[in-house]
C-alpha atoms as a PDB file:
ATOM      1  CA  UNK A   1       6.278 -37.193  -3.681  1.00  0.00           C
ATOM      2  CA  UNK A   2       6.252 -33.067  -3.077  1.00  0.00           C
ATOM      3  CA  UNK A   3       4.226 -31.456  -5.306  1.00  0.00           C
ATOM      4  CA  UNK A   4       4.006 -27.692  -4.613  1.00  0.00           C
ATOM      5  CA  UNK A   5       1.540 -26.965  -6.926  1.00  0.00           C
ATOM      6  CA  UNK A   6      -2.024 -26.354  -6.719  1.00  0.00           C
ATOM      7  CA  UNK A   7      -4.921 -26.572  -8.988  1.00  0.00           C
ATOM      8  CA  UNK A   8      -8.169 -24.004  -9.059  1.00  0.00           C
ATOM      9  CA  UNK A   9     -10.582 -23.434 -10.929  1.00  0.00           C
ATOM     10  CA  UNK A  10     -11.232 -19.455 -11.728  1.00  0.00           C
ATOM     11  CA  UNK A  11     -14.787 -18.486 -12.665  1.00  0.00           C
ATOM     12  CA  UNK A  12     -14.950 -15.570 -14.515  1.00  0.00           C
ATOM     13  CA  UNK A  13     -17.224 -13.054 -15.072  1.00  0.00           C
ATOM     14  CA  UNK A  14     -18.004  -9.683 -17.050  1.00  0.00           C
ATOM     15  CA  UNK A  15     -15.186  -8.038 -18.449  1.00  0.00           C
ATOM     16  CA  UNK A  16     -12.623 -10.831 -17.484  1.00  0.00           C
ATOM     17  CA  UNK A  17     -15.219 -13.377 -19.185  1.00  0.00           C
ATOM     18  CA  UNK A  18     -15.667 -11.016 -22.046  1.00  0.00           C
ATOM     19  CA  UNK A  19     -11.475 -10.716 -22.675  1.00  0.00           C
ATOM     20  CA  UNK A  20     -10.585 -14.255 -22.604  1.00  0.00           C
ATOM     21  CA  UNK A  21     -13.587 -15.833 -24.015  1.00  0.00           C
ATOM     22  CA  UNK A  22     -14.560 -18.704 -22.228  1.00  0.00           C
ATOM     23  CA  UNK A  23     -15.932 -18.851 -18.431  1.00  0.00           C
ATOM     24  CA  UNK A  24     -13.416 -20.573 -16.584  1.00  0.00           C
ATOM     25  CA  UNK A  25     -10.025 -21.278 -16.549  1.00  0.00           C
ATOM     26  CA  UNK A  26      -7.926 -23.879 -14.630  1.00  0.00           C
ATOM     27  CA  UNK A  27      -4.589 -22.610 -13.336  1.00  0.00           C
ATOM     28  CA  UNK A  28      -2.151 -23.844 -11.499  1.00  0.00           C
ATOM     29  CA  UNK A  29      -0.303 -21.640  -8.944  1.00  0.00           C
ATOM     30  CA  UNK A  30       2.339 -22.792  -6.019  1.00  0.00           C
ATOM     31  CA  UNK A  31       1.088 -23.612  -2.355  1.00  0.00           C
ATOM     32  CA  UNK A  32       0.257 -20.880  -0.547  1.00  0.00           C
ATOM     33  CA  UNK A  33      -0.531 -18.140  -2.999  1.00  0.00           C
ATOM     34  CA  UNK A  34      -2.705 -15.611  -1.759  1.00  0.00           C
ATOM     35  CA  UNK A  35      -6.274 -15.107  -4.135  1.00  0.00           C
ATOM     36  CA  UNK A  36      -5.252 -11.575  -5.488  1.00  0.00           C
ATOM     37  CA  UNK A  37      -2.409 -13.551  -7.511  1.00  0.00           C
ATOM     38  CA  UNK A  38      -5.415 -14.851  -9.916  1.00  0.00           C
ATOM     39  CA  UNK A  39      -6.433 -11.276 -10.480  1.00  0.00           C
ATOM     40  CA  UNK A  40      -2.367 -10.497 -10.802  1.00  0.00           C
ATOM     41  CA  UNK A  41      -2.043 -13.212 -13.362  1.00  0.00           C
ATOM     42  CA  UNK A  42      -4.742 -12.243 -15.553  1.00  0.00           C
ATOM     43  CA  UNK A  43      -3.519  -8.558 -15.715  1.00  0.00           C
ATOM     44  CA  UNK A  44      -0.016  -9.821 -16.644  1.00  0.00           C
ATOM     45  CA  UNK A  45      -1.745 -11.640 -19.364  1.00  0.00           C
ATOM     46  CA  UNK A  46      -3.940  -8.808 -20.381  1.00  0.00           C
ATOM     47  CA  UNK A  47      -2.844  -5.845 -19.222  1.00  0.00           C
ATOM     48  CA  UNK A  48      -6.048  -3.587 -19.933  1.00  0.00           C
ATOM     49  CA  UNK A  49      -7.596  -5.620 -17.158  1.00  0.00           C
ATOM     50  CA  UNK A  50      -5.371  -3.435 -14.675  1.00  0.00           C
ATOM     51  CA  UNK A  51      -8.428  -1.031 -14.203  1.00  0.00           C
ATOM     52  CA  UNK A  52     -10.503  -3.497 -12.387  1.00  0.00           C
ATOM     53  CA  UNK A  53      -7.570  -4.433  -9.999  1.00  0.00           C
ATOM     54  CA  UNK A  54      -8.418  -2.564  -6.865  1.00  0.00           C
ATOM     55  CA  UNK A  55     -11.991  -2.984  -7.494  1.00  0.00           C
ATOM     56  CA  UNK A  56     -12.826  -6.618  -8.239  1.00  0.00           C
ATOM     57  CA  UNK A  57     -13.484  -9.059  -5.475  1.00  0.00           C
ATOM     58  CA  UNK A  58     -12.767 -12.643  -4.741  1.00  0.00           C
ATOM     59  CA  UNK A  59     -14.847 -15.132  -3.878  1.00  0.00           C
ATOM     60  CA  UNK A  60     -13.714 -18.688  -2.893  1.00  0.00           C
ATOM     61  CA  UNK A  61     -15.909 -21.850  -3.023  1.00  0.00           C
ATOM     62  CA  UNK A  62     -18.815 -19.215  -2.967  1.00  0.00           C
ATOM     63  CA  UNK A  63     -17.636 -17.254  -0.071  1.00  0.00           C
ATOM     64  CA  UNK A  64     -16.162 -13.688  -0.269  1.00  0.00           C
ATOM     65  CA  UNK A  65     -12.858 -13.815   0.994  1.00  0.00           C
ATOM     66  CA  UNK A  66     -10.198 -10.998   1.740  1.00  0.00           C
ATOM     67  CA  UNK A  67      -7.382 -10.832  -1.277  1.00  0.00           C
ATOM     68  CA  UNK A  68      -4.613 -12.300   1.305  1.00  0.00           C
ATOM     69  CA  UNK A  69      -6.495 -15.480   1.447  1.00  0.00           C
ATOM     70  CA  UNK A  70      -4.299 -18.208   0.510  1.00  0.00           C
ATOM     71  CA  UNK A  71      -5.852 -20.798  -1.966  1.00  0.00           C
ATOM     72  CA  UNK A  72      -5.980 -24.342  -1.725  1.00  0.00           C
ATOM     73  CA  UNK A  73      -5.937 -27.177  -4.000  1.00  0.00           C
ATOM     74  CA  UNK A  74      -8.853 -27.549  -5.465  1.00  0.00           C
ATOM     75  CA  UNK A  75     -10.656 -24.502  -4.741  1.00  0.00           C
ATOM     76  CA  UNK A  76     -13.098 -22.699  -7.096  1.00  0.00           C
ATOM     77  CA  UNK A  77     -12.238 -18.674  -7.213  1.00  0.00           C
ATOM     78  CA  UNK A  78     -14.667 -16.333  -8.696  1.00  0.00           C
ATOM     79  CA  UNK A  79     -13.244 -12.336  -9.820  1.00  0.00           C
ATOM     80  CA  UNK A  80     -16.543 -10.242  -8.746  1.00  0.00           C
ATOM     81  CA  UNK A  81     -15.968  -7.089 -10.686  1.00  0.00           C
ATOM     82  CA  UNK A  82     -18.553  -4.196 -10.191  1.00  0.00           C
ATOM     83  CA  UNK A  83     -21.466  -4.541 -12.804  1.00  0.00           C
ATOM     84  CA  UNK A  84     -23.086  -2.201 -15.078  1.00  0.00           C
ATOM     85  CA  UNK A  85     -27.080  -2.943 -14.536  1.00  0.00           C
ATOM     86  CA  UNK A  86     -28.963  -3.361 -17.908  1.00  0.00           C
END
């Protein structure tokens, strides 16, 4: 069986908490898709979320990773964007 789809879990936080509502999401994306295609997928489905693209960072399994990392099955991906103190 070929299955060339993986499953993570996205953790989000801030403003992409505060637009979809909840504070995680499972997605599914094919093998070898680099992290920034979370952060891509989001914008597509809310575009006002394009102003924290070059700015947010990604996190996998707790560890900051560069936005060509590719994700595995399985992994848990947190969007970091920069946070107003309060």
């Amino acid at each position: 069986m070929c299955n060339s789809a993986i499953s993570i879990t996205v953790k989000l936080f801030a403003v992409y908490q505060e637009t979809y509502g909840v504070p995680e999401l499972v997605l599914e994306f094919p093998k070898g898709t680099p992290v920034s295609a979370v952060c891509d997928r989001l914008i597509t489905e809310h575009p006002q979320l394009a102003q924290w693209r070059d700015i947010t960072r990604f996190g996998i399994n707790l560890i900051f990773v560069e936005p060509n990392t590719v994700l595995k099955d399985g992994d848990e991906v947190v969007l970091i964007p920069p946070v107003s103190g309060g």
